[in-house]
N, C-alpha and C. Protein backbone atom coordinates (compact mmCIF):
# COMPACT_ATOMS: atom_id res chain seq x y z
N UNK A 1 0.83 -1.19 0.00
CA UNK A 1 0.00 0.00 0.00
C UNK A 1 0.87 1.25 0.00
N UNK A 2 0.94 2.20 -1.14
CA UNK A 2 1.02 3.69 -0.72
C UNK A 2 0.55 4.16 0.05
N UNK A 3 1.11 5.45 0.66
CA UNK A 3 1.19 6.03 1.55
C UNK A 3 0.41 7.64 0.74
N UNK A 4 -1.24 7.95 1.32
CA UNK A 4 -1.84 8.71 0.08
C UNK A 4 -1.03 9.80 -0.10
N UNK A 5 -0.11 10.46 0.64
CA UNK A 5 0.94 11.42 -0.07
C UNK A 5 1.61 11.57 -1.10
N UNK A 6 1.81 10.15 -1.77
CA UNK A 6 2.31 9.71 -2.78
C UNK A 6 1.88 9.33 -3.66
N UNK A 7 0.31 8.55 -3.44
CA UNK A 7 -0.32 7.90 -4.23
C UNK A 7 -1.14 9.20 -5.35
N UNK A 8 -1.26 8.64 -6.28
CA UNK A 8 -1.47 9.52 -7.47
C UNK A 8 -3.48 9.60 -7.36
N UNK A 9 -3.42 8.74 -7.16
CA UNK A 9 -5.46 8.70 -6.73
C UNK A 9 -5.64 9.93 -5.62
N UNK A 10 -4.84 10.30 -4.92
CA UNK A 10 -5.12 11.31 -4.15
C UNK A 10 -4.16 12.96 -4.66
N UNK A 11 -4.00 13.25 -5.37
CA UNK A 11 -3.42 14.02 -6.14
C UNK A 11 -4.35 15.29 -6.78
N UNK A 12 -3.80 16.17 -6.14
CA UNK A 12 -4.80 17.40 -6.24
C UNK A 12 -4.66 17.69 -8.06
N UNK A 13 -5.35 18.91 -8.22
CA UNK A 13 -5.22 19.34 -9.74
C UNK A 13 -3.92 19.98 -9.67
N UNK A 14 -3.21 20.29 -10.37
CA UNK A 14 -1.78 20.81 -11.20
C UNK A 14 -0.66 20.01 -10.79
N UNK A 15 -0.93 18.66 -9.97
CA UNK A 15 -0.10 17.26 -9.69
C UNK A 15 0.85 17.21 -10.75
N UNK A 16 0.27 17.32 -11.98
CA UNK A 16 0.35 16.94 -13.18
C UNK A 16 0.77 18.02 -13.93
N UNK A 17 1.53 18.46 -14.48
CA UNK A 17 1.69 19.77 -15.31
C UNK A 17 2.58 20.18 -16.43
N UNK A 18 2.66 20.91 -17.12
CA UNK A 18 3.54 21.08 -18.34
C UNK A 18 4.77 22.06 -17.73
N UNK A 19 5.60 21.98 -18.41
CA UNK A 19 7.00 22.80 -18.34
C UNK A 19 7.80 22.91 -19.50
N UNK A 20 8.33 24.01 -20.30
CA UNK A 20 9.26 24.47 -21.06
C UNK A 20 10.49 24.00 -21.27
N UNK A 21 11.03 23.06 -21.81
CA UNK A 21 12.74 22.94 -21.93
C UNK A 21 13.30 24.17 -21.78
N UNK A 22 14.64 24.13 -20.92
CA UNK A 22 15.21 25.71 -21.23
C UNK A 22 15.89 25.83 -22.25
N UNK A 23 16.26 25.05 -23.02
CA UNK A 23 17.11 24.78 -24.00
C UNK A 23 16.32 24.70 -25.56
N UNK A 24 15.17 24.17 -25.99
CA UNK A 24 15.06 24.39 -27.09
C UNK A 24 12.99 24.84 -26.64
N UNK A 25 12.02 25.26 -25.86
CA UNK A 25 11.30 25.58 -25.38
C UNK A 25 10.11 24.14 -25.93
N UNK A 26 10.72 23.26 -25.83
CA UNK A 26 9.25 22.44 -26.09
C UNK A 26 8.73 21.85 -24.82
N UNK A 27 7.52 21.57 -24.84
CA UNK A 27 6.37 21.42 -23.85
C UNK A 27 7.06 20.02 -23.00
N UNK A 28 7.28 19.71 -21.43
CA UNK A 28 7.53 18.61 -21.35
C UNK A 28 6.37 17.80 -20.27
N UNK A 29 5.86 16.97 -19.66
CA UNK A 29 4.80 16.73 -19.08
C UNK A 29 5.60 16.31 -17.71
N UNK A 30 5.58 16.80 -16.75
CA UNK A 30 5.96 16.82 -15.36
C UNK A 30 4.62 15.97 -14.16
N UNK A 31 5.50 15.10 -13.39
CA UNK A 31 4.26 15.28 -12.09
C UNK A 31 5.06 14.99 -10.94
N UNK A 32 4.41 16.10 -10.03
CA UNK A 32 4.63 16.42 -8.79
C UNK A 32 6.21 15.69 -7.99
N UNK A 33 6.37 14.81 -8.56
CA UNK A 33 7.14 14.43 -7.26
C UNK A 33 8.46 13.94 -8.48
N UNK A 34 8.50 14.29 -10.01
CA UNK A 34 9.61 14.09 -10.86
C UNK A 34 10.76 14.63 -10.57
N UNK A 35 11.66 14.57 -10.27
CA UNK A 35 12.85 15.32 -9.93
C UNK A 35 13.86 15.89 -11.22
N UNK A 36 13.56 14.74 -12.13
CA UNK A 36 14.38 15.78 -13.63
C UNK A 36 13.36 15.11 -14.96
N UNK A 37 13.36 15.70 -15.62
CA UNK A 37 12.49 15.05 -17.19
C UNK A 37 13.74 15.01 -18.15
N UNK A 38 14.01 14.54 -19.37
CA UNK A 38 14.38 14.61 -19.92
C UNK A 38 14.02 15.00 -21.71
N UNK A 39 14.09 16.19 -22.36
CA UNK A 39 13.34 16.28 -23.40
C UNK A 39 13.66 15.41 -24.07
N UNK A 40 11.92 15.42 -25.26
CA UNK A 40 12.08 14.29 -25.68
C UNK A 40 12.35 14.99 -27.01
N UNK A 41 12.32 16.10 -27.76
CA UNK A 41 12.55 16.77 -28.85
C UNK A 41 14.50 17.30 -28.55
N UNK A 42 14.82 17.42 -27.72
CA UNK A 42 16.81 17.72 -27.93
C UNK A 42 17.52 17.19 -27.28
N UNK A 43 16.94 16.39 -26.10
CA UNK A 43 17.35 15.67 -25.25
C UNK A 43 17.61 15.84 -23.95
N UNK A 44 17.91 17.49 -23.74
CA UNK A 44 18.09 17.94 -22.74
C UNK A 44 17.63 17.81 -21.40
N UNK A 45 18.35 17.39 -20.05
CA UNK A 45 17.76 17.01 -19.23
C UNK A 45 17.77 18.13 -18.21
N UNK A 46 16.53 18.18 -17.69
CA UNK A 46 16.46 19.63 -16.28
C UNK A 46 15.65 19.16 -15.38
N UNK A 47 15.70 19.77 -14.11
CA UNK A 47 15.22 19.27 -13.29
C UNK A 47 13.67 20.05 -12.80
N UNK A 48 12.98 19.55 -11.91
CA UNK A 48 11.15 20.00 -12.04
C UNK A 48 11.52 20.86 -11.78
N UNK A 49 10.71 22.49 -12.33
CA UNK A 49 10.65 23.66 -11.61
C UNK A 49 9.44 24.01 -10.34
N UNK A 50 9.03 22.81 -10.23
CA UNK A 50 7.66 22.71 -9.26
C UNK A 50 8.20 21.35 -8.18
N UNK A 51 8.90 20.79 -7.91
CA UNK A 51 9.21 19.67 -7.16
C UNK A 51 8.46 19.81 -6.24
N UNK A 52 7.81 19.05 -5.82
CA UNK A 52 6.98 18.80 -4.59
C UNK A 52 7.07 17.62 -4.04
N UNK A 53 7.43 17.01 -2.84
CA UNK A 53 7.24 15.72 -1.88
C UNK A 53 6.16 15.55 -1.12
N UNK A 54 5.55 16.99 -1.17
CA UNK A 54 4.33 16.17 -0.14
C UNK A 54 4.57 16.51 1.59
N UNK A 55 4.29 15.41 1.55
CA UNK A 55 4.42 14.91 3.24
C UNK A 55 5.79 14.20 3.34
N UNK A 56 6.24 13.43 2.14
CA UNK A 56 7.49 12.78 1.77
C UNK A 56 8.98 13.58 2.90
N UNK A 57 8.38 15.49 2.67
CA UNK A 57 9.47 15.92 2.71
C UNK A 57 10.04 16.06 4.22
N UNK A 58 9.01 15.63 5.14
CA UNK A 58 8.52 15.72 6.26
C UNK A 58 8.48 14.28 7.37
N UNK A 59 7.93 13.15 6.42
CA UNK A 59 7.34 11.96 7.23
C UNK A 59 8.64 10.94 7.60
N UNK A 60 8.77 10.46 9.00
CA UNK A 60 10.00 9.76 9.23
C UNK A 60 9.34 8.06 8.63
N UNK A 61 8.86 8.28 7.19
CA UNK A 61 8.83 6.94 6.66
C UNK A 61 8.86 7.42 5.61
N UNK A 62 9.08 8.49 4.90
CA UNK A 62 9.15 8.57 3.60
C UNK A 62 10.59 7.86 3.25
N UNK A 63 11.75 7.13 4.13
CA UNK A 63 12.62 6.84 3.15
C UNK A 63 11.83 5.28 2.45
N UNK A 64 11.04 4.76 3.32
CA UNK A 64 10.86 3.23 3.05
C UNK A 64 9.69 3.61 1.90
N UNK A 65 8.97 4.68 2.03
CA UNK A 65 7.89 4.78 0.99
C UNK A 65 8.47 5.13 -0.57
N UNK A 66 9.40 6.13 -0.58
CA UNK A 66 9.58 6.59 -1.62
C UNK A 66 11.27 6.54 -1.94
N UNK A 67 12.18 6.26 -1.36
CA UNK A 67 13.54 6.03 -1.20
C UNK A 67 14.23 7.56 -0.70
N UNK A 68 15.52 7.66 -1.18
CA UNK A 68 16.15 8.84 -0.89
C UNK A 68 15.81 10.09 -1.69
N UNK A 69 15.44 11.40 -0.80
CA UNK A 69 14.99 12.13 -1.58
C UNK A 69 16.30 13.23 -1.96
N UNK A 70 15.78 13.64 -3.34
CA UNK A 70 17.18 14.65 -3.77
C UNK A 70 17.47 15.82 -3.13
C-alpha cells in the first residue's frame, strides 16, 4: 500500500503539469514528485521547476515509501 501522499489517486489538480525545456522551449509533461524530465525533442535534461514531496518531505517513513529524496 502507498502512503496517500504519494499515491497519485489522491493528487490534487496541477499534480500533473507542463514545463518548457530551457534549451530548445518544447512542452515537457511533469508530475509532482519528478525530480528531472528529460526532453524528448533535444534531449536535454532539467530538473522539475515545481518539485513537490508532499508529506514525503517531512514523514519519518518517507525513506521506506519513496527512497532517498534529492
Amino acid at each position: 500500500m502507498k502512503c496517500p501522499g504519494q499515491d497519485s489517486r489522491y493528487w490534487k489538480p496541477g499534480a500533473i503539469f507542463d514545463a518548457k525545456c530551457p534549451k530548445c522551449d518544447h512542452t515537457i509533461e511533469f508530475f509532482k514528485d519528478d525530480t528531472a524530465r528529460k526532453c524528448d525533442k533535444c534531449g536535454h535534461r532539467f530538473t522539475n521547476p515545481d518539485m513537490d514531496f508532499g508529506c514525503a518531505s517531512y514523514c519519518q517513513y518517507a525513506e521506506q515509501c519513496i527512497g532517498d529524496l534529492p
